[in-house]
N, C-alpha and C. Protein backbone atom coordinates (compact mmCIF):
# COMPACT_ATOMS: atom_id res chain seq x y z
N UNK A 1 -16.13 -4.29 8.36
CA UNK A 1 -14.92 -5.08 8.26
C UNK A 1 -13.99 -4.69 9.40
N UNK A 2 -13.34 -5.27 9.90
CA UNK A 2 -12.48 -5.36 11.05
C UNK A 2 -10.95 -5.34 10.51
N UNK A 3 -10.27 -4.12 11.01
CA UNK A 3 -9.50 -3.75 10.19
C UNK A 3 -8.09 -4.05 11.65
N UNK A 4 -6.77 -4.25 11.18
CA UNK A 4 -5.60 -5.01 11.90
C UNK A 4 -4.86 -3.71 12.36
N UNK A 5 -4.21 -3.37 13.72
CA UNK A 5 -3.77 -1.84 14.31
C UNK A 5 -2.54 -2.30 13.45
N UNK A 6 -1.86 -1.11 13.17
CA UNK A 6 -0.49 -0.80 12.34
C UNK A 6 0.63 -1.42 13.39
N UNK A 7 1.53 -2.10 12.96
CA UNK A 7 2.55 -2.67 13.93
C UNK A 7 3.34 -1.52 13.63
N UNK A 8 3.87 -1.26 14.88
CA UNK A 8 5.35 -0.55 14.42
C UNK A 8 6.65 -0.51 14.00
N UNK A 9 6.61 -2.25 14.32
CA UNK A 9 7.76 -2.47 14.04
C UNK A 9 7.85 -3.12 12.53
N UNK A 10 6.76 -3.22 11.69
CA UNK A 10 6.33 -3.80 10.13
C UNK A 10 7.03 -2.93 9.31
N UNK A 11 7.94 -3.49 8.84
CA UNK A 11 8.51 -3.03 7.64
C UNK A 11 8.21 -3.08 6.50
N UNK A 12 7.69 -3.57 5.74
CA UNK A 12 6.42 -4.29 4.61
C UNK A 12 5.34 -4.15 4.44
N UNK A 13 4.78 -3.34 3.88
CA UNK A 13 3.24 -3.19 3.06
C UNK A 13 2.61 -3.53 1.94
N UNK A 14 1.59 -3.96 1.52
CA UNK A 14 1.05 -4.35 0.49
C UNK A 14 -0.14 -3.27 0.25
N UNK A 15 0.07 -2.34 -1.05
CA UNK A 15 -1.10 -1.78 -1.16
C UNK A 15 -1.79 -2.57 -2.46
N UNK A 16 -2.92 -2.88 -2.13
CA UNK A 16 -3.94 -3.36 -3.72
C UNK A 16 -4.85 -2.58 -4.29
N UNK A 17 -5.25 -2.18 -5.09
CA UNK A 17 -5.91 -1.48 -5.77
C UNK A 17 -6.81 -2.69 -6.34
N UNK A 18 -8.08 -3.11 -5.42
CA UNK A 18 -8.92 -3.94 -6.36
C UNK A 18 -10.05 -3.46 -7.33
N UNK A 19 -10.32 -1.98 -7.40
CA UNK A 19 -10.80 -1.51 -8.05
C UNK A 19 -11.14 -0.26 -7.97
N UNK A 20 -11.47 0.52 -9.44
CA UNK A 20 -11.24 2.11 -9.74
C UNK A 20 -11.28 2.47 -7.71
N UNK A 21 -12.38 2.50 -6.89
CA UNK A 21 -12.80 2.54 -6.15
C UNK A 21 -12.27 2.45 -5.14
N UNK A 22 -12.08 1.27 -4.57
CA UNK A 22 -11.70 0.11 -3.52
C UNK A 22 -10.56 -0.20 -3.63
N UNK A 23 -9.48 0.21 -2.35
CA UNK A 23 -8.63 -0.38 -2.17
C UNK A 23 -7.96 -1.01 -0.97
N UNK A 24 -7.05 -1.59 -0.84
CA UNK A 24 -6.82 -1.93 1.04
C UNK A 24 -5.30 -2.24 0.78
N UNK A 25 -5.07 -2.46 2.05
CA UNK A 25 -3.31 -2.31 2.61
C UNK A 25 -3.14 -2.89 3.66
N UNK A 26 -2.49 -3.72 3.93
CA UNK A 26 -1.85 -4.78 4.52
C UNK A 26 -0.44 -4.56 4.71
N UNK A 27 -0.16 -5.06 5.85
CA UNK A 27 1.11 -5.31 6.35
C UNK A 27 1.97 -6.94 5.59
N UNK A 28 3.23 -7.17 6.22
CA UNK A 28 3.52 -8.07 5.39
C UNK A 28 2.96 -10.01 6.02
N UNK A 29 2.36 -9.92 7.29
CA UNK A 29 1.61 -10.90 7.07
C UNK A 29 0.58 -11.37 6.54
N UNK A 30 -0.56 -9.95 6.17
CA UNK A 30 -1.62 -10.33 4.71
C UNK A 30 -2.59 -11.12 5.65
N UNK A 31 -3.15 -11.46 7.00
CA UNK A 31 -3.88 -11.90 7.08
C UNK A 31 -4.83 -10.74 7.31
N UNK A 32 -5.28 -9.55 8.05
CA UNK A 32 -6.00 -9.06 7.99
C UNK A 32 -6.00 -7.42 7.20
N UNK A 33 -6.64 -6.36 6.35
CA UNK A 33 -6.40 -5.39 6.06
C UNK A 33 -5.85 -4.21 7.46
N UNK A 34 -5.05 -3.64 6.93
CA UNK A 34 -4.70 -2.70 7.56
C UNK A 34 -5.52 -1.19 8.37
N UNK A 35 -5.85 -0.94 6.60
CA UNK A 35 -6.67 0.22 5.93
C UNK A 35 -7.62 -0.38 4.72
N UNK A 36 -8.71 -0.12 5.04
CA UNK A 36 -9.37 -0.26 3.84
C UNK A 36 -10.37 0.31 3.26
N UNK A 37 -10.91 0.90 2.49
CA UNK A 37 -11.95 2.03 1.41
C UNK A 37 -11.55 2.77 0.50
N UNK A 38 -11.60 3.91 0.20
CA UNK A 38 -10.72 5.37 -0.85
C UNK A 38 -9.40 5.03 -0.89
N UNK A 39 -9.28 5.84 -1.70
CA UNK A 39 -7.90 5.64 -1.87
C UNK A 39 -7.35 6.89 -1.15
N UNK A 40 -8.34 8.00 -0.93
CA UNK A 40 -7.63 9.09 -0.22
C UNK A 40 -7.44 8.63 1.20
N UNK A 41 -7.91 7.31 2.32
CA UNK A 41 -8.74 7.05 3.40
C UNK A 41 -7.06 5.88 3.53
N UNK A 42 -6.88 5.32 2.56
CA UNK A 42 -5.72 4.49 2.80
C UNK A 42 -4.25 5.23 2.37
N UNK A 43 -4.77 6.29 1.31
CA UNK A 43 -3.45 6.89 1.11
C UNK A 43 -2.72 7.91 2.70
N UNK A 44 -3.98 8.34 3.48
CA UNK A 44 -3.64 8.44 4.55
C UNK A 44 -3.02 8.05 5.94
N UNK A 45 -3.65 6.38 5.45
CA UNK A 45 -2.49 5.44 6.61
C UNK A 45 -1.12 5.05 6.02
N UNK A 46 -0.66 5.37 4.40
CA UNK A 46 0.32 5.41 4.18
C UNK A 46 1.05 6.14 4.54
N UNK A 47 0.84 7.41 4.82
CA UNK A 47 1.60 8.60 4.91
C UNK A 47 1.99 8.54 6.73
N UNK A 48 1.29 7.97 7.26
CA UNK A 48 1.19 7.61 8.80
C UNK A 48 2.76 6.53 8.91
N UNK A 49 2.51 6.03 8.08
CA UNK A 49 3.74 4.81 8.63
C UNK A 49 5.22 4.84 8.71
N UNK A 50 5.61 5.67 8.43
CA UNK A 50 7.07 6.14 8.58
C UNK A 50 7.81 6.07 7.29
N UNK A 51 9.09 6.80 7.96
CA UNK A 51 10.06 6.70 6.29
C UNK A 51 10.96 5.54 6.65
N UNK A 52 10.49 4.53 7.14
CA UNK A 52 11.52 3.41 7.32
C UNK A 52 11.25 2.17 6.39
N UNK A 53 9.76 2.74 6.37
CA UNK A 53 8.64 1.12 5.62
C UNK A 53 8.96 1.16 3.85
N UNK A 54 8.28 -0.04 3.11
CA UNK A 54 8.45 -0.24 1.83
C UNK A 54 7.16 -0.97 1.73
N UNK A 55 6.52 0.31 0.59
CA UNK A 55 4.70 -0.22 0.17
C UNK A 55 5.04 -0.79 -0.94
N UNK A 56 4.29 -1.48 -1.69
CA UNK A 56 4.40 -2.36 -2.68
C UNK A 56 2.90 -2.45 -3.01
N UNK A 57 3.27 -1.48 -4.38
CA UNK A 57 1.47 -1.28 -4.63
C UNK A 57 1.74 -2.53 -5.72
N UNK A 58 0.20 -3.34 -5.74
CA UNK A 58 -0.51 -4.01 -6.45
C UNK A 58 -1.83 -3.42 -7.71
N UNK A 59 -2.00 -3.65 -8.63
CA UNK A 59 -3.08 -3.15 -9.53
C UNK A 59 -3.35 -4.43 -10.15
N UNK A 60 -5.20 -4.03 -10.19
CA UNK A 60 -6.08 -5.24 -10.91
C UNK A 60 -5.62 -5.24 -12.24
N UNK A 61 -5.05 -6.49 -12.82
CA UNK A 61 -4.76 -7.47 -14.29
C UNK A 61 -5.34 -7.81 -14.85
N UNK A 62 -6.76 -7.82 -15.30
CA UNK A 62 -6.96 -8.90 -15.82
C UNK A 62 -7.07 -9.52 -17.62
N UNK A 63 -5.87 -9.00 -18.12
CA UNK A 63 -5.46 -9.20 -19.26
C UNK A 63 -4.82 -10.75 -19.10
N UNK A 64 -4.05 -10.45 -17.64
CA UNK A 64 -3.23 -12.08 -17.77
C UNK A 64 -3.46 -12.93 -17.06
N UNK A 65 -2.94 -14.20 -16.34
CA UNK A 65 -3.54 -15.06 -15.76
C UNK A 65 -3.11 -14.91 -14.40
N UNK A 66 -2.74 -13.85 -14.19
CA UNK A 66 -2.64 -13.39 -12.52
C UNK A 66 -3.69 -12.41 -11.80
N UNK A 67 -4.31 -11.97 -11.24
CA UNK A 67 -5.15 -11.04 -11.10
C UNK A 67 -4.36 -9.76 -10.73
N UNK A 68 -3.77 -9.65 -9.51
CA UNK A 68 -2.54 -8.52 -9.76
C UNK A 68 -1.59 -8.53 -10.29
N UNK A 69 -0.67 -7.44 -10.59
CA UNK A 69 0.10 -7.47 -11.16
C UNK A 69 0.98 -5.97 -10.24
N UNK A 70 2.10 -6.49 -9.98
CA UNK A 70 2.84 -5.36 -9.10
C UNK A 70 3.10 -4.54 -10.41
N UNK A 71 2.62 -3.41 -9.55
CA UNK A 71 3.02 -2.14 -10.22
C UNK A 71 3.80 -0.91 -10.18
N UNK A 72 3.98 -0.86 -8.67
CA UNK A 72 5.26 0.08 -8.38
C UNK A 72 5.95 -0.29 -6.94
N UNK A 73 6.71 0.31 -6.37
CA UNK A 73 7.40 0.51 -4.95
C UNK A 73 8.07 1.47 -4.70
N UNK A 74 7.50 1.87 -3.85
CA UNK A 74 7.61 2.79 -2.86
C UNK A 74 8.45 2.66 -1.28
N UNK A 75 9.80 3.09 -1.33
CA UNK A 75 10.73 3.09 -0.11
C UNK A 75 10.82 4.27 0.71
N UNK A 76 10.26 4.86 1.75
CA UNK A 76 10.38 5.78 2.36
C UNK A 76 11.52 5.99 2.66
N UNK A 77 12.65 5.58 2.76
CA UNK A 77 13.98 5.96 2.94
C UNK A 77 14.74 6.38 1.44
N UNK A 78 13.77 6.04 0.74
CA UNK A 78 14.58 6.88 -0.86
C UNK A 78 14.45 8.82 -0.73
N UNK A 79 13.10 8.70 -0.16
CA UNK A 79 12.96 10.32 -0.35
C UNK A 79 13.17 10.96 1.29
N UNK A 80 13.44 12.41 1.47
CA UNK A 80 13.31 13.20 2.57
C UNK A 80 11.85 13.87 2.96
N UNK A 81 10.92 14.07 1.92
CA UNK A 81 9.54 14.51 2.29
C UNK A 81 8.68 12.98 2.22
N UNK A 82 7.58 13.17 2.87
CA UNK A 82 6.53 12.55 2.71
C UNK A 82 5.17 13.44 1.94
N UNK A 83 4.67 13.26 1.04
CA UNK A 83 3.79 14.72 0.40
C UNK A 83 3.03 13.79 0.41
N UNK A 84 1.38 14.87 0.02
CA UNK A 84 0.46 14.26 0.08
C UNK A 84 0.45 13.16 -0.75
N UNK A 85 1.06 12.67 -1.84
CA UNK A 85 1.19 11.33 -2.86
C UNK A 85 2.52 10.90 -2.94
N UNK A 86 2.71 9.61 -2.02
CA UNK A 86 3.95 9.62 -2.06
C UNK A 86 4.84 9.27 -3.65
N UNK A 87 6.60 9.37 -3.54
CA UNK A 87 6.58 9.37 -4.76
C UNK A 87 6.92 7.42 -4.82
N UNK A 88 7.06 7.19 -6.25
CA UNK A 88 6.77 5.95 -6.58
C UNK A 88 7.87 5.63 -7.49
N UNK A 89 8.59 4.31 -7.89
CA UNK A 89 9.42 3.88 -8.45
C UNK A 89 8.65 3.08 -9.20
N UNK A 90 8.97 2.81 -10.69
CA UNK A 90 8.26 2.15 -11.60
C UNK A 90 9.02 0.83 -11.67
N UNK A 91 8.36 -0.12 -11.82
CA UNK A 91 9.37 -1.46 -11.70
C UNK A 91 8.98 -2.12 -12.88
């Protein structure tokens, strides 16, 4: 898979979690993945992108008639560290 170089100037991320497994991350135009495999492999290009950006994790639904369902956000300008898991706001 052919994966899209990190803009620098992207303020907007989409992380998805399409399964236990598999996940990928996108910038906020969504046409091509960013990062994509582990979650340790993408949690790594998260930690790469600065404390300026806002990820917006996604998780598989399928209780309802959406397939994702946002599940948290994450603002690098809320916190002063970046740790190995960043921290997360429940929405």
């Amino acid at each position: 898979m052919q994966l899209k170089r990190i803009n620098p100037k992207a303020l907007l991320y989409h992380y998805f979690e399409r399964s236990v497994t598999e996940f990928a991350l996108f910038d906020e135009e969504m046409d091509m993945p960013v990062s994509y495999g582990s979650r340790n492999l993408v949690d790594g290009t998260v930690r790469k992108l600065g404390k300026a950006v806002t990820v917006v994790y996604y998780k598989v639904d399928l209780t309802d008639k959406v397939y994702f369902k946002k599940k948290t956000i994450y603002s690098g300008k809320a916190t002063n560290s970046q740790t190995a898991t960043p921290p997360v706001t429940n929405v």
